[in-house]
C-alpha atoms as a PDB file:
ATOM      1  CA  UNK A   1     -21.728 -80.123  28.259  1.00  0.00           C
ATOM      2  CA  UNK A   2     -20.772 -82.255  31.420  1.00  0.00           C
ATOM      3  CA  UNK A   3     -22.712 -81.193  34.572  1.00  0.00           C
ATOM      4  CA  UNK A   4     -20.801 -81.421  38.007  1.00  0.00           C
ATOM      5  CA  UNK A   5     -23.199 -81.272  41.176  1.00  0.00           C
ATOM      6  CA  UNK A   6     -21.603 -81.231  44.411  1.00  0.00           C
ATOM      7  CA  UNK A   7     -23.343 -79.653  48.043  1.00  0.00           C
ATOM      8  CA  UNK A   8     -21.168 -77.040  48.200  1.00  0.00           C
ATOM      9  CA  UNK A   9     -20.413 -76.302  44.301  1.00  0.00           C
ATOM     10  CA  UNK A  10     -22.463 -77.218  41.313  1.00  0.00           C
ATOM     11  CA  UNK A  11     -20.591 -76.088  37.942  1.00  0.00           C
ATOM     12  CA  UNK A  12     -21.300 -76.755  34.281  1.00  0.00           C
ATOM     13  CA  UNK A  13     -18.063 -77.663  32.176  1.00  0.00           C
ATOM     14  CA  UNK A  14     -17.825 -77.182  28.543  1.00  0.00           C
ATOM     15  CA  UNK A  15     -15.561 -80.318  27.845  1.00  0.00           C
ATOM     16  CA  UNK A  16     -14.614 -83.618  29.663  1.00  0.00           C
ATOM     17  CA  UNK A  17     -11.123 -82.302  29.662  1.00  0.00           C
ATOM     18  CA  UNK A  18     -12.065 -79.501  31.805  1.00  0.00           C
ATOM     19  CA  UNK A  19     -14.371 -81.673  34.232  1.00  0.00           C
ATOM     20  CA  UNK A  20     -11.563 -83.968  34.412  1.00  0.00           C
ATOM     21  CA  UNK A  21      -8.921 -80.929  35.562  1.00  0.00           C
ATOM     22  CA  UNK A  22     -11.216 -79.719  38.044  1.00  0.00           C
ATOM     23  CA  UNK A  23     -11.765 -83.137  39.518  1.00  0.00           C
ATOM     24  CA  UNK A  24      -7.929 -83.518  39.383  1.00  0.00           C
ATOM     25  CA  UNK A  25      -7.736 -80.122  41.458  1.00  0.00           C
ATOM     26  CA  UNK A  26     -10.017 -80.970  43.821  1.00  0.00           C
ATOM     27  CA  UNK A  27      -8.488 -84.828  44.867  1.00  0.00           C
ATOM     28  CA  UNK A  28      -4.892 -83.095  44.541  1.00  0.00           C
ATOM     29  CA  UNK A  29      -5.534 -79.740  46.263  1.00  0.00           C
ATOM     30  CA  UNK A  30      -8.491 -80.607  48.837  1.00  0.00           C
ATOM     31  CA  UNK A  31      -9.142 -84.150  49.805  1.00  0.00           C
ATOM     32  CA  UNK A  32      -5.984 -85.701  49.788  1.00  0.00           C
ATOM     33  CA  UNK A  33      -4.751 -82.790  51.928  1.00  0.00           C
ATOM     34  CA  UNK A  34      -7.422 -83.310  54.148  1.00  0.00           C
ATOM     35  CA  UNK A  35      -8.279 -87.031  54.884  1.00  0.00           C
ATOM     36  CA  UNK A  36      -6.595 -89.279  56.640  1.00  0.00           C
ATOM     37  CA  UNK A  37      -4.084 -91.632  55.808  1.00  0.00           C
ATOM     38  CA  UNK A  38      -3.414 -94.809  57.866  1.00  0.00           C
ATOM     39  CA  UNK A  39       0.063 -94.473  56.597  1.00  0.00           C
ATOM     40  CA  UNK A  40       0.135 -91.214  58.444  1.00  0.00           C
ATOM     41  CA  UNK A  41      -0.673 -92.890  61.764  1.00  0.00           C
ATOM     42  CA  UNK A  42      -4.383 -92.052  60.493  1.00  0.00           C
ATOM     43  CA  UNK A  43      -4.037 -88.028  60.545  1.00  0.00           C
ATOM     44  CA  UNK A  44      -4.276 -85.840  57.000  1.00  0.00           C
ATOM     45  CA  UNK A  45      -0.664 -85.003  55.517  1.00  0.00           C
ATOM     46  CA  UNK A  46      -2.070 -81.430  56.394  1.00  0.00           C
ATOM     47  CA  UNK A  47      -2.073 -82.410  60.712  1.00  0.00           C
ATOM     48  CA  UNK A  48       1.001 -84.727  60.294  1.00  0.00           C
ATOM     49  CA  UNK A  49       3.146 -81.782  58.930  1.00  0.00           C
ATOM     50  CA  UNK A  50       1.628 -79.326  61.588  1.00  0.00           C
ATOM     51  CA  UNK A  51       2.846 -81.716  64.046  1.00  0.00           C
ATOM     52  CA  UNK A  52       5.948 -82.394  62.518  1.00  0.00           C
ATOM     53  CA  UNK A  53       6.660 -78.254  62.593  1.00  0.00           C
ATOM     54  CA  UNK A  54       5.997 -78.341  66.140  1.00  0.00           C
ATOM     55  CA  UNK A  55       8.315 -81.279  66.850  1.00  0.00           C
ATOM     56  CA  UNK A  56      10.925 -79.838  65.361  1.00  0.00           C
ATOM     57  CA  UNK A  57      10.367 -76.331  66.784  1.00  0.00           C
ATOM     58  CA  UNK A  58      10.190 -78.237  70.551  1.00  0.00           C
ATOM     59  CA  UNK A  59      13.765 -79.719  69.718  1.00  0.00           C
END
C-alpha cells in the first residue's frame, strides 16, 4: 500500500500505478492550471486565458 498525505487530502492507494495517476491528475488538472508561468508574463494559464477572453470580447 502507498500512503499519500497532503493538508487538504490524505488517501491510501492500493498500487504505485494508482498513486502515480492521481499525482498525474493533480500536476495536470490543478497546479499547472493554477501557478504561474513566467512564460505567461508570470500569471497561471487559468488568468492568462481569462484575460485573453476579455481582450477579445473588448475588440
Amino acid at each position: 500500500m502507498v500512503r499519500a498525505k497532503e493538508k487538504r487530502d490524505e488517501r491510501d492507494f492500493q498500487t504505485h500505478e494508482e498513486a502515480r495517476r492521481a499525482l498525474f491528475e493533480y500536476i495536470e488538472a490543478w497546479y499547472n492550471r493554477r501557478r504561474s508561468h513566467s512564460a505567461l508574463g508570470d500569471v497561471s494559464p487559468e488568468e492568462y486565458e481569462r484575460n485573453a477572453s476579455t481582450r477579445s470580447a473588448a475588440a
